[in-house]
PDB file of N, CA and C in Angstrom:
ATOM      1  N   UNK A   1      37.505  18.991  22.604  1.00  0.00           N
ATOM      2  CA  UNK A   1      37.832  17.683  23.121  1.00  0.00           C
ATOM      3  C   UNK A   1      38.881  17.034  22.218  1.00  0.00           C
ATOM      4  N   UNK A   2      39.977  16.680  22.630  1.00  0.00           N
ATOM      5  CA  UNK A   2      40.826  15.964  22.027  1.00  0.00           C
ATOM      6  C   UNK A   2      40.522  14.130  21.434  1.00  0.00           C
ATOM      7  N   UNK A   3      40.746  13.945  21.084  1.00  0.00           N
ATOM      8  CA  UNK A   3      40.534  12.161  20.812  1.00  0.00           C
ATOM      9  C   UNK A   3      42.036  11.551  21.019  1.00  0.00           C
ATOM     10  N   UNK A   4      41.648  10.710  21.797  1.00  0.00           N
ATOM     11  CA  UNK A   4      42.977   9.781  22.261  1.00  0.00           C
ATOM     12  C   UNK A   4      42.442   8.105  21.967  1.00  0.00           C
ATOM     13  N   UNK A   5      43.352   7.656  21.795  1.00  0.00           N
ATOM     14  CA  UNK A   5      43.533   6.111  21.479  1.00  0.00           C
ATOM     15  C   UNK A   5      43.678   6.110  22.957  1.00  0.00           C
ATOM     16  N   UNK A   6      42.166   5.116  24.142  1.00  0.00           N
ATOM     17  CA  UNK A   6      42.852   4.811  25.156  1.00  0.00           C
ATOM     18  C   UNK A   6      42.976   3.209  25.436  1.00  0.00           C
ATOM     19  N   UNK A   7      42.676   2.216  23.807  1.00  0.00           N
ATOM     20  CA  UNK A   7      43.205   0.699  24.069  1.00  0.00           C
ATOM     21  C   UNK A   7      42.841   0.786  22.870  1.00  0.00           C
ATOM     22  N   UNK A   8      44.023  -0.418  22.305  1.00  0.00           N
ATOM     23  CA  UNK A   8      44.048  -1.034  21.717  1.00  0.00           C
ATOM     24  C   UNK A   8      44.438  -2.430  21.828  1.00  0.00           C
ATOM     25  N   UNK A   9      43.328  -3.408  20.916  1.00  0.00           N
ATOM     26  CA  UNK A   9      43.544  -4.923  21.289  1.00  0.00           C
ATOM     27  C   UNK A   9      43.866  -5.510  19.584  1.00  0.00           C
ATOM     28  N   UNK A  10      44.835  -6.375  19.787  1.00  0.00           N
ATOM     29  CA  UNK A  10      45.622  -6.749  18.365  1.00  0.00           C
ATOM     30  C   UNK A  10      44.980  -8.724  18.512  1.00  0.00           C
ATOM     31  N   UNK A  11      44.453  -9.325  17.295  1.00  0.00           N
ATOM     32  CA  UNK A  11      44.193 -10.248  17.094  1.00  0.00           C
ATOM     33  C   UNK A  11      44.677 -11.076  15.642  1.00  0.00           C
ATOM     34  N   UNK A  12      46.077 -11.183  15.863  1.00  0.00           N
ATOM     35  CA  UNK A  12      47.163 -11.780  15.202  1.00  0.00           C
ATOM     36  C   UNK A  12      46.953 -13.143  13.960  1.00  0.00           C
ATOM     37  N   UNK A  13      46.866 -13.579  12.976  1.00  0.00           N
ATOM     38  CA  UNK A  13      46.473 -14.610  12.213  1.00  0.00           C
ATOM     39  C   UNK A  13      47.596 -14.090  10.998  1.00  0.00           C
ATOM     40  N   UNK A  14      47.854 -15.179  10.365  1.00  0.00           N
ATOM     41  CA  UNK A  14      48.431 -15.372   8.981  1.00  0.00           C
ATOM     42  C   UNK A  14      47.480 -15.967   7.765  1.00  0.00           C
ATOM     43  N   UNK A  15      47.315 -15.025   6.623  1.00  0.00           N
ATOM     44  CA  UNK A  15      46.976 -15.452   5.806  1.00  0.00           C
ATOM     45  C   UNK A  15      47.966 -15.478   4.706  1.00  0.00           C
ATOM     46  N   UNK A  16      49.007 -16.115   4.703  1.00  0.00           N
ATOM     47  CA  UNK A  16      49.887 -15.813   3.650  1.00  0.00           C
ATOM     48  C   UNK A  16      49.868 -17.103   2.981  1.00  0.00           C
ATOM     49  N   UNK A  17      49.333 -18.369   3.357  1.00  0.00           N
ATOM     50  CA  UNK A  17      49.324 -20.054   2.842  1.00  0.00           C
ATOM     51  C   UNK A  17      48.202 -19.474   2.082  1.00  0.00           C
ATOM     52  N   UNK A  18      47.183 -18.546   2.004  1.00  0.00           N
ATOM     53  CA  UNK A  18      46.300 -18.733   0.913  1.00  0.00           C
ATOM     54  C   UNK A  18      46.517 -17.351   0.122  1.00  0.00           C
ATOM     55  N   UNK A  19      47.984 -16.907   0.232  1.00  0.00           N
ATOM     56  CA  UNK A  19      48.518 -15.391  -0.845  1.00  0.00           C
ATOM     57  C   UNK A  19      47.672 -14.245  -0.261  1.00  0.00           C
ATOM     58  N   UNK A  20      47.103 -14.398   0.741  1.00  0.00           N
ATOM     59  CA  UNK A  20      46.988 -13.034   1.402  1.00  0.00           C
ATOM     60  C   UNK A  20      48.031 -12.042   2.494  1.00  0.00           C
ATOM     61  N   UNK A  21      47.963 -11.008   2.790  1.00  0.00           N
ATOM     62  CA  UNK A  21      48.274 -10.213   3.509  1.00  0.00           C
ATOM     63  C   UNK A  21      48.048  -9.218   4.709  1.00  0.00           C
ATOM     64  N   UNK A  22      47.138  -9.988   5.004  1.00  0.00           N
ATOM     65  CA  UNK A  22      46.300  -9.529   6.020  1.00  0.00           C
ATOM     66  C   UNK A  22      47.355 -10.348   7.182  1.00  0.00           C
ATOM     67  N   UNK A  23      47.969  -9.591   8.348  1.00  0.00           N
ATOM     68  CA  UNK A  23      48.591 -10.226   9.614  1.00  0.00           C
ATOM     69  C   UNK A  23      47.750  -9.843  10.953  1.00  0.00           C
ATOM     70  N   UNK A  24      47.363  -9.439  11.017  1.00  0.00           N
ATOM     71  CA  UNK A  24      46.002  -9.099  12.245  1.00  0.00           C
ATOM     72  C   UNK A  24      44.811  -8.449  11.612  1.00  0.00           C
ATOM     73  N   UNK A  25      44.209  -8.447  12.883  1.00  0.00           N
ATOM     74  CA  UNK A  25      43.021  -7.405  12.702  1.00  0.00           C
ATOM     75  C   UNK A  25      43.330  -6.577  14.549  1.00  0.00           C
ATOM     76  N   UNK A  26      42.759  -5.207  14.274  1.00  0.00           N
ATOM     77  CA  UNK A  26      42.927  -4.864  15.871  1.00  0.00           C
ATOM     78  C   UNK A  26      41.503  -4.707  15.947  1.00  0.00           C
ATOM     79  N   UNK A  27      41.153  -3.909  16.885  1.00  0.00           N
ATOM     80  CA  UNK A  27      40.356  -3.187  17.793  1.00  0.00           C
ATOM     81  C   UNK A  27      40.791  -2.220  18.634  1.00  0.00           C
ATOM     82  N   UNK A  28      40.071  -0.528  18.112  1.00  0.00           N
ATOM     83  CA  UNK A  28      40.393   0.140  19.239  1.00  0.00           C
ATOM     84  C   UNK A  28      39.614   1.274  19.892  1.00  0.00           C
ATOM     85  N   UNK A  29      39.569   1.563  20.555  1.00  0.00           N
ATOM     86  CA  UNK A  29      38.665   2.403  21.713  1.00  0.00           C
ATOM     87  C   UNK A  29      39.613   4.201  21.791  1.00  0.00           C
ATOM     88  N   UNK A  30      38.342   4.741  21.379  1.00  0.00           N
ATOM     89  CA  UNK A  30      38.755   6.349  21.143  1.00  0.00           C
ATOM     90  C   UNK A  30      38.247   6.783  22.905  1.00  0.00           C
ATOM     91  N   UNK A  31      38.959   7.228  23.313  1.00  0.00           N
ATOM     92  CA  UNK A  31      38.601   8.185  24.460  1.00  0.00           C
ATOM     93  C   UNK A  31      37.716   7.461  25.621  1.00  0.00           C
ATOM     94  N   UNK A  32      37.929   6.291  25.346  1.00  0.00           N
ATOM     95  CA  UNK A  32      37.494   5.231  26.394  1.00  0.00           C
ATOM     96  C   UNK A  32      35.593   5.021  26.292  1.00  0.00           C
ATOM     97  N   UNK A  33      35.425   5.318  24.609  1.00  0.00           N
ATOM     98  CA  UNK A  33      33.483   5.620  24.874  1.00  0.00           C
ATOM     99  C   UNK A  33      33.464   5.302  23.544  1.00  0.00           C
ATOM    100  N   UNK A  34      34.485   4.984  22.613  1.00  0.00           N
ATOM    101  CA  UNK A  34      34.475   4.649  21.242  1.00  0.00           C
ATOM    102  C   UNK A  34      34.691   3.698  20.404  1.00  0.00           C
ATOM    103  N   UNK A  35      34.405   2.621  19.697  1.00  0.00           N
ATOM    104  CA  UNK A  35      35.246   1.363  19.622  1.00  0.00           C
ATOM    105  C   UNK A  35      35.292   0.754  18.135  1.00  0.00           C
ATOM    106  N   UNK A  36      35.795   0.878  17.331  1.00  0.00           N
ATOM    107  CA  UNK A  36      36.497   0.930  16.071  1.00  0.00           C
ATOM    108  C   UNK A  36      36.878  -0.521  16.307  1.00  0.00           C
ATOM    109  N   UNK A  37      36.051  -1.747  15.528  1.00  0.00           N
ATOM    110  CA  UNK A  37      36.578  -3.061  15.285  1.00  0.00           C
ATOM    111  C   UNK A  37      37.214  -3.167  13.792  1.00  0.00           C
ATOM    112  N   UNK A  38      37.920  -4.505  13.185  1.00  0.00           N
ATOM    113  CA  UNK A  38      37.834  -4.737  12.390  1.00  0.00           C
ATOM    114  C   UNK A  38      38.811  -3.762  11.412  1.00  0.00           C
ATOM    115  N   UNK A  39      40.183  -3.186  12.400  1.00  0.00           N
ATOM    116  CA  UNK A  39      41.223  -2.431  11.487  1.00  0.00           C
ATOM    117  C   UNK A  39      41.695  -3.836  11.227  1.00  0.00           C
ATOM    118  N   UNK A  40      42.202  -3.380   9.648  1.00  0.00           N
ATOM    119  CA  UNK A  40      43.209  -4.795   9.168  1.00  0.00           C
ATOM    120  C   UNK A  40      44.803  -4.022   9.036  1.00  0.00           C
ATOM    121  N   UNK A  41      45.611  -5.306   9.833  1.00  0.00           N
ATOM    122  CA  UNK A  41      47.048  -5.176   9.758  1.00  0.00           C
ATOM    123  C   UNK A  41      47.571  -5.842   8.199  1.00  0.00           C
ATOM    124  N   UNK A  42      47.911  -4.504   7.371  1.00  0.00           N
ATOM    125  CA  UNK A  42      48.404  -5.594   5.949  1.00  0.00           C
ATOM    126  C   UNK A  42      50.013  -5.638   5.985  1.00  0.00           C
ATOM    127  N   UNK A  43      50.515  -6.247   5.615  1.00  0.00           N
ATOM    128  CA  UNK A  43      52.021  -6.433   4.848  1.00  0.00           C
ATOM    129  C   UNK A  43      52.187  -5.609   3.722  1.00  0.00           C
ATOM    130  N   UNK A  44      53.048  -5.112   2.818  1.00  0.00           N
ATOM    131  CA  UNK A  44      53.140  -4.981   1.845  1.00  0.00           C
ATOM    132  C   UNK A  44      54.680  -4.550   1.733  1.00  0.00           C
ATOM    133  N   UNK A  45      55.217  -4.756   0.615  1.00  0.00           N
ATOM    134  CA  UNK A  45      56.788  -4.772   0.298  1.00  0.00           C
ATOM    135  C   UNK A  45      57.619  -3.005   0.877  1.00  0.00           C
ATOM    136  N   UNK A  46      56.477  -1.984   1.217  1.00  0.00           N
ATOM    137  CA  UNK A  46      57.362  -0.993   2.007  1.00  0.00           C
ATOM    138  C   UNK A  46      56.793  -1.085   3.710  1.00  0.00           C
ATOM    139  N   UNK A  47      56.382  -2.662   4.352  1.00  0.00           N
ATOM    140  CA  UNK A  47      56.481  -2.193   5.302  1.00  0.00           C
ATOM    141  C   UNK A  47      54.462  -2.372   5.784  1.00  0.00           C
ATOM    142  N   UNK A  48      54.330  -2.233   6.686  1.00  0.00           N
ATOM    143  CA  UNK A  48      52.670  -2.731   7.276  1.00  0.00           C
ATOM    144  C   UNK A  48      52.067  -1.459   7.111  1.00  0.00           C
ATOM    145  N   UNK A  49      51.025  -1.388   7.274  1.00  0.00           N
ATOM    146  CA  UNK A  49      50.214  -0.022   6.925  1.00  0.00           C
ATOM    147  C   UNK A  49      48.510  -0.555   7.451  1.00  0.00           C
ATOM    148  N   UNK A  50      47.687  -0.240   7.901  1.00  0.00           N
ATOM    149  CA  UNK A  50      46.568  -0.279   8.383  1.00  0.00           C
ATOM    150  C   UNK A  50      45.200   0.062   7.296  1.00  0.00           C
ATOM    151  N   UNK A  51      44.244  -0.771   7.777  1.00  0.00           N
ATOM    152  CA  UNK A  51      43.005  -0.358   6.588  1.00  0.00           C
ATOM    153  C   UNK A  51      42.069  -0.239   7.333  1.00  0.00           C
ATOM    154  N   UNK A  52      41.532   0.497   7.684  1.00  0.00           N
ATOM    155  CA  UNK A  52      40.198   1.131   8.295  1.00  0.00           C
ATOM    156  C   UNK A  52      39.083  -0.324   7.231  1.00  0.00           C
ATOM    157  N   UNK A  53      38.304  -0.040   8.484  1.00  0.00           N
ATOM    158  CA  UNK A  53      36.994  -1.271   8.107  1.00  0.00           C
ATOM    159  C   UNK A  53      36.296  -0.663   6.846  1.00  0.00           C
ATOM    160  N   UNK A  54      35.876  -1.723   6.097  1.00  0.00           N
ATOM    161  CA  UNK A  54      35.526  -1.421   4.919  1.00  0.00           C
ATOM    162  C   UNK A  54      34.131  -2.258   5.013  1.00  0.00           C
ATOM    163  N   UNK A  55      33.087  -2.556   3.708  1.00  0.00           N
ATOM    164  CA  UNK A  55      32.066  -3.183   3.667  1.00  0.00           C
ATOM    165  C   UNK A  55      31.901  -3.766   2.064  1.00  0.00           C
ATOM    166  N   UNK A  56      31.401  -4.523   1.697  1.00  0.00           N
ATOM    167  CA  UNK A  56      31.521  -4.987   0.173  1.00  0.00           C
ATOM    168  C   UNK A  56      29.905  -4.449  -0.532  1.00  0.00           C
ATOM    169  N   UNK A  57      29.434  -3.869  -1.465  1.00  0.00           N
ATOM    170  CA  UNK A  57      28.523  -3.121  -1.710  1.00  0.00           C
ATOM    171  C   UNK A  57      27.986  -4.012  -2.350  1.00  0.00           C
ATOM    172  N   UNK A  58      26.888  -4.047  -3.382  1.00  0.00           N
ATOM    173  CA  UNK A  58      26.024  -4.597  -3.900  1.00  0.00           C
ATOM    174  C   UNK A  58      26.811  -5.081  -5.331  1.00  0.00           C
ATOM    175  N   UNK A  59      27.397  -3.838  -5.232  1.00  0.00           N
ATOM    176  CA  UNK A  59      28.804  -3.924  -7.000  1.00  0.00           C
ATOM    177  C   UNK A  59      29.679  -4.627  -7.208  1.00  0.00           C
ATOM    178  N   UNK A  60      29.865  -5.286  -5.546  1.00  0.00           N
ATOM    179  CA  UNK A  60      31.089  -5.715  -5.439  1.00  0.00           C
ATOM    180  C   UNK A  60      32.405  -4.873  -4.925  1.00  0.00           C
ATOM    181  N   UNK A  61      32.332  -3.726  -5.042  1.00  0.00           N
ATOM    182  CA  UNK A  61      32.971  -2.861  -4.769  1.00  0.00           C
ATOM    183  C   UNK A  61      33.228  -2.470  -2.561  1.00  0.00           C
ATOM    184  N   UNK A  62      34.499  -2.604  -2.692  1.00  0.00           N
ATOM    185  CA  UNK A  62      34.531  -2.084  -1.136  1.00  0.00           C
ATOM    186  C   UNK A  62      34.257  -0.736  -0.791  1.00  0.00           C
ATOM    187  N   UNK A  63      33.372  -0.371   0.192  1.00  0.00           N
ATOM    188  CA  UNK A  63      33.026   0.979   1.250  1.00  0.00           C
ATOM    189  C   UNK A  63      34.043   0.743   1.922  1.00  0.00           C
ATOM    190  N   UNK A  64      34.584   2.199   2.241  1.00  0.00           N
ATOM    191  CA  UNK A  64      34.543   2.380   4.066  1.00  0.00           C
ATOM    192  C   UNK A  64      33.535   2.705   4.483  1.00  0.00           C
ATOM    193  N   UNK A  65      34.100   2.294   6.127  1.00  0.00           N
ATOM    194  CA  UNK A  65      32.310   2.755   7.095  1.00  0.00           C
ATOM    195  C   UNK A  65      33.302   3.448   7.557  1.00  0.00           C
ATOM    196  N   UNK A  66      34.369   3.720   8.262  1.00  0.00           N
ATOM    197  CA  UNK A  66      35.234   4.792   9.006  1.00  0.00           C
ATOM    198  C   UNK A  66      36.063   5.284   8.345  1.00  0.00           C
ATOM    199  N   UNK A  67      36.188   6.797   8.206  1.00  0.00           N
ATOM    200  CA  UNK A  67      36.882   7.192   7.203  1.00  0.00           C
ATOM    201  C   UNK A  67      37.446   8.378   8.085  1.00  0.00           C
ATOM    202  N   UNK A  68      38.783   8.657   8.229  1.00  0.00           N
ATOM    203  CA  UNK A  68      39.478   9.611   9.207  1.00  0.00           C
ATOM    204  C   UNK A  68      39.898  10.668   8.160  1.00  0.00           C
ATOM    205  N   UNK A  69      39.035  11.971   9.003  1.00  0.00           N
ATOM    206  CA  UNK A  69      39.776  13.166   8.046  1.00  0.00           C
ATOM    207  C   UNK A  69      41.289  13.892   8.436  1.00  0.00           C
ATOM    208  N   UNK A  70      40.930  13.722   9.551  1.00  0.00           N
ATOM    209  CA  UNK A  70      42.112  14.486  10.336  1.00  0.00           C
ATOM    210  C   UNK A  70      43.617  13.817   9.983  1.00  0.00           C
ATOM    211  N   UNK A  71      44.313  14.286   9.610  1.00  0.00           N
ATOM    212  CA  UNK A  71      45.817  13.427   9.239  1.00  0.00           C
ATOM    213  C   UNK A  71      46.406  13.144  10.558  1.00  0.00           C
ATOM    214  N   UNK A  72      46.599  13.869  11.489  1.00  0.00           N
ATOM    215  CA  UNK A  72      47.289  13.765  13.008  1.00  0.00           C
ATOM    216  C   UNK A  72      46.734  12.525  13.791  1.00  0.00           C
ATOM    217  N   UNK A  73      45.142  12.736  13.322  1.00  0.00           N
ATOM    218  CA  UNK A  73      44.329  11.678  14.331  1.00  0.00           C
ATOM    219  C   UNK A  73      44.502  10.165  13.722  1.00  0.00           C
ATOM    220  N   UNK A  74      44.816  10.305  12.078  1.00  0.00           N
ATOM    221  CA  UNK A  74      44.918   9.267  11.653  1.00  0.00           C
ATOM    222  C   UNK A  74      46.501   8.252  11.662  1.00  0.00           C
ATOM    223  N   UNK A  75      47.364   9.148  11.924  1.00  0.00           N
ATOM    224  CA  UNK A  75      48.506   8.618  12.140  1.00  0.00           C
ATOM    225  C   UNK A  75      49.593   8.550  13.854  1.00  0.00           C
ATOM    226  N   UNK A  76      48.212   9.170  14.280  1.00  0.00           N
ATOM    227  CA  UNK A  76      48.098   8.596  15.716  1.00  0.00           C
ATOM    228  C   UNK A  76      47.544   7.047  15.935  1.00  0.00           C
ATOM    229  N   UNK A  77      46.689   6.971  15.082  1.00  0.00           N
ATOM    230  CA  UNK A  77      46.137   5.739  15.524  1.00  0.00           C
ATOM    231  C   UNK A  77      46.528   4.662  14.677  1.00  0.00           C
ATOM    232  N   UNK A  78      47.364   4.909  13.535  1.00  0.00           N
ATOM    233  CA  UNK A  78      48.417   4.057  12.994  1.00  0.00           C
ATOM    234  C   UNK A  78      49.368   3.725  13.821  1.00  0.00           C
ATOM    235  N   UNK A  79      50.028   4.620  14.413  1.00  0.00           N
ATOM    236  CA  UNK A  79      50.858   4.473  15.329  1.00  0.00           C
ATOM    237  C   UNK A  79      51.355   3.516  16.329  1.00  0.00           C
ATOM    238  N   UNK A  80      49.671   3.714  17.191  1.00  0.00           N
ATOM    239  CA  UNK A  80      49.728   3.171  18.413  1.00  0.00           C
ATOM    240  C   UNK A  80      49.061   1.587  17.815  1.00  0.00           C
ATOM    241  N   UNK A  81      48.127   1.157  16.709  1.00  0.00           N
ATOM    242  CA  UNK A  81      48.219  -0.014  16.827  1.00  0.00           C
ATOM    243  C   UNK A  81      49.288  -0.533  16.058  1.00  0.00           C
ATOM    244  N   UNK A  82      49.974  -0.178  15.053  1.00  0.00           N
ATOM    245  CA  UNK A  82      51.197  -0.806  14.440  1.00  0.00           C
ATOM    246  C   UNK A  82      52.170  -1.444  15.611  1.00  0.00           C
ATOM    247  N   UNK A  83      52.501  -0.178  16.480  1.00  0.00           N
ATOM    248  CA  UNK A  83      53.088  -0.490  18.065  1.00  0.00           C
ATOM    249  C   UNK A  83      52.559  -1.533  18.630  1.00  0.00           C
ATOM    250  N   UNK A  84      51.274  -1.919  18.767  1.00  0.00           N
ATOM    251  CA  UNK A  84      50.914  -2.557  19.427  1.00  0.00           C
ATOM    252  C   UNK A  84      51.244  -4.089  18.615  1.00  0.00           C
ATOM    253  N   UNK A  85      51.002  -4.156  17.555  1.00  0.00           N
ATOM    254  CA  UNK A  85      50.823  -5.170  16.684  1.00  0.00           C
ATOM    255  C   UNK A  85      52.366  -5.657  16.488  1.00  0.00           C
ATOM    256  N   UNK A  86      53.916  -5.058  16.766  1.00  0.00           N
ATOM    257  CA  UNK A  86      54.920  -5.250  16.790  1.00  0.00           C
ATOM    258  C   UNK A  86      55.671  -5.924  18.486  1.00  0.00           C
ATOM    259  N   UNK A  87      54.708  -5.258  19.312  1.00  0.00           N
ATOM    260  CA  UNK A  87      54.517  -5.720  20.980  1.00  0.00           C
ATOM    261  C   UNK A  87      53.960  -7.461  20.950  1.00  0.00           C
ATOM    262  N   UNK A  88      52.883  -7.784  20.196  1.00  0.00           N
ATOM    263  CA  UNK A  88      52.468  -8.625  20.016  1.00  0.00           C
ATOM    264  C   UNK A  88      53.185  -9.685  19.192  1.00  0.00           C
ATOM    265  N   UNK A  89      53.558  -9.274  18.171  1.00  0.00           N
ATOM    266  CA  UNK A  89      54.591 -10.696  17.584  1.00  0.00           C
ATOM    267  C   UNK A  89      55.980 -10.436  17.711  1.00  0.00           C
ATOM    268  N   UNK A  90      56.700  -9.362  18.780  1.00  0.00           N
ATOM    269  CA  UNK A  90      57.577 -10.014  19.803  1.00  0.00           C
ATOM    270  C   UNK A  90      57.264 -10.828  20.702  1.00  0.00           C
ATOM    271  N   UNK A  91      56.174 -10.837  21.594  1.00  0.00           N
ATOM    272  CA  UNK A  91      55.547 -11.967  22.645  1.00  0.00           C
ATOM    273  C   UNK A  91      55.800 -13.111  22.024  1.00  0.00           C
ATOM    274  N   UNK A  92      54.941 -13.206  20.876  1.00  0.00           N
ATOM    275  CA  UNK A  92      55.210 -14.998  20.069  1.00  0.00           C
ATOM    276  C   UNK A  92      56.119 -14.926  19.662  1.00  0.00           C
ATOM    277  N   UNK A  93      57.193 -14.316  19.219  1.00  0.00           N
ATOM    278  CA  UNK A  93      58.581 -14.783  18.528  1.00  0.00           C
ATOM    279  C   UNK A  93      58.821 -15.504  19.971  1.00  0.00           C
ATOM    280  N   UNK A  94      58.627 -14.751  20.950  1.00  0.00           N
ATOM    281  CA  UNK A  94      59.593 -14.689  22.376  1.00  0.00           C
ATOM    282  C   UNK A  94      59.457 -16.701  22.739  1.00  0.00           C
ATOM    283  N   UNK A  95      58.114 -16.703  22.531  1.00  0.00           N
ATOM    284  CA  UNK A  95      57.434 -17.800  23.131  1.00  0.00           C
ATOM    285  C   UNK A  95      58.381 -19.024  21.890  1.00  0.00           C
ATOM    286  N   UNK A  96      58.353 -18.512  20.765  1.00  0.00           N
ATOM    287  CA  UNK A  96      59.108 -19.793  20.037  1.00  0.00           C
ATOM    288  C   UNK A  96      60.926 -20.067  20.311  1.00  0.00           C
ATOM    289  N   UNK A  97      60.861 -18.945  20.779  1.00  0.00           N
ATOM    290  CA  UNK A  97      62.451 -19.513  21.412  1.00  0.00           C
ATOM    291  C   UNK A  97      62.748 -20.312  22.172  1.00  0.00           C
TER     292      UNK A  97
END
């Protein structure tokens, strides 16, 4: 069985007034039966890059709870929400014109 990204939903916010880097969060659905909340869209000086959901431990220390082995599957699904997340703040640029 293959795994396909068949939606992704992008939920857009700025945290940069309090020095963060976080520009969305998505949500996305593997093979239409799978659903992965809580990817974070970050900034960083080469460009956006994605963080799989994480959890804060007892240490203080961040978990992941989703952790992608596959490199193909993982930069498939970089892909398609980065895409998506660039679809999305063309819409609002569009709207401030």
């Amino acid at each position: 069985m293959d795994i396909e990204v068949t939606d992704v939903k992008i939920f857009p916010f700025d945290t940069s007034s309090i020095g963060g880097n976080v520009k969305a969060v998505a949500e996305i659905t593997l093979n239409g039966i799978l659903k992965i909340k809580d990817i974070k869209i970050v900034e960083s000086n080469r460009g956006y890059f994605i963080q799989m959901p994480t959890r804060k431990s007892r240490l203080g220390e961040f978990v992941s709870i989703v952790e992608i082995d596959n490199k193909d599957l993982y930069n498939h699904i970089r892909r398609m929400v980065l895409d998506r997340f660039k679809e999305e703040i063309a819409k609002y640029d569009s709207y401030l014109d």
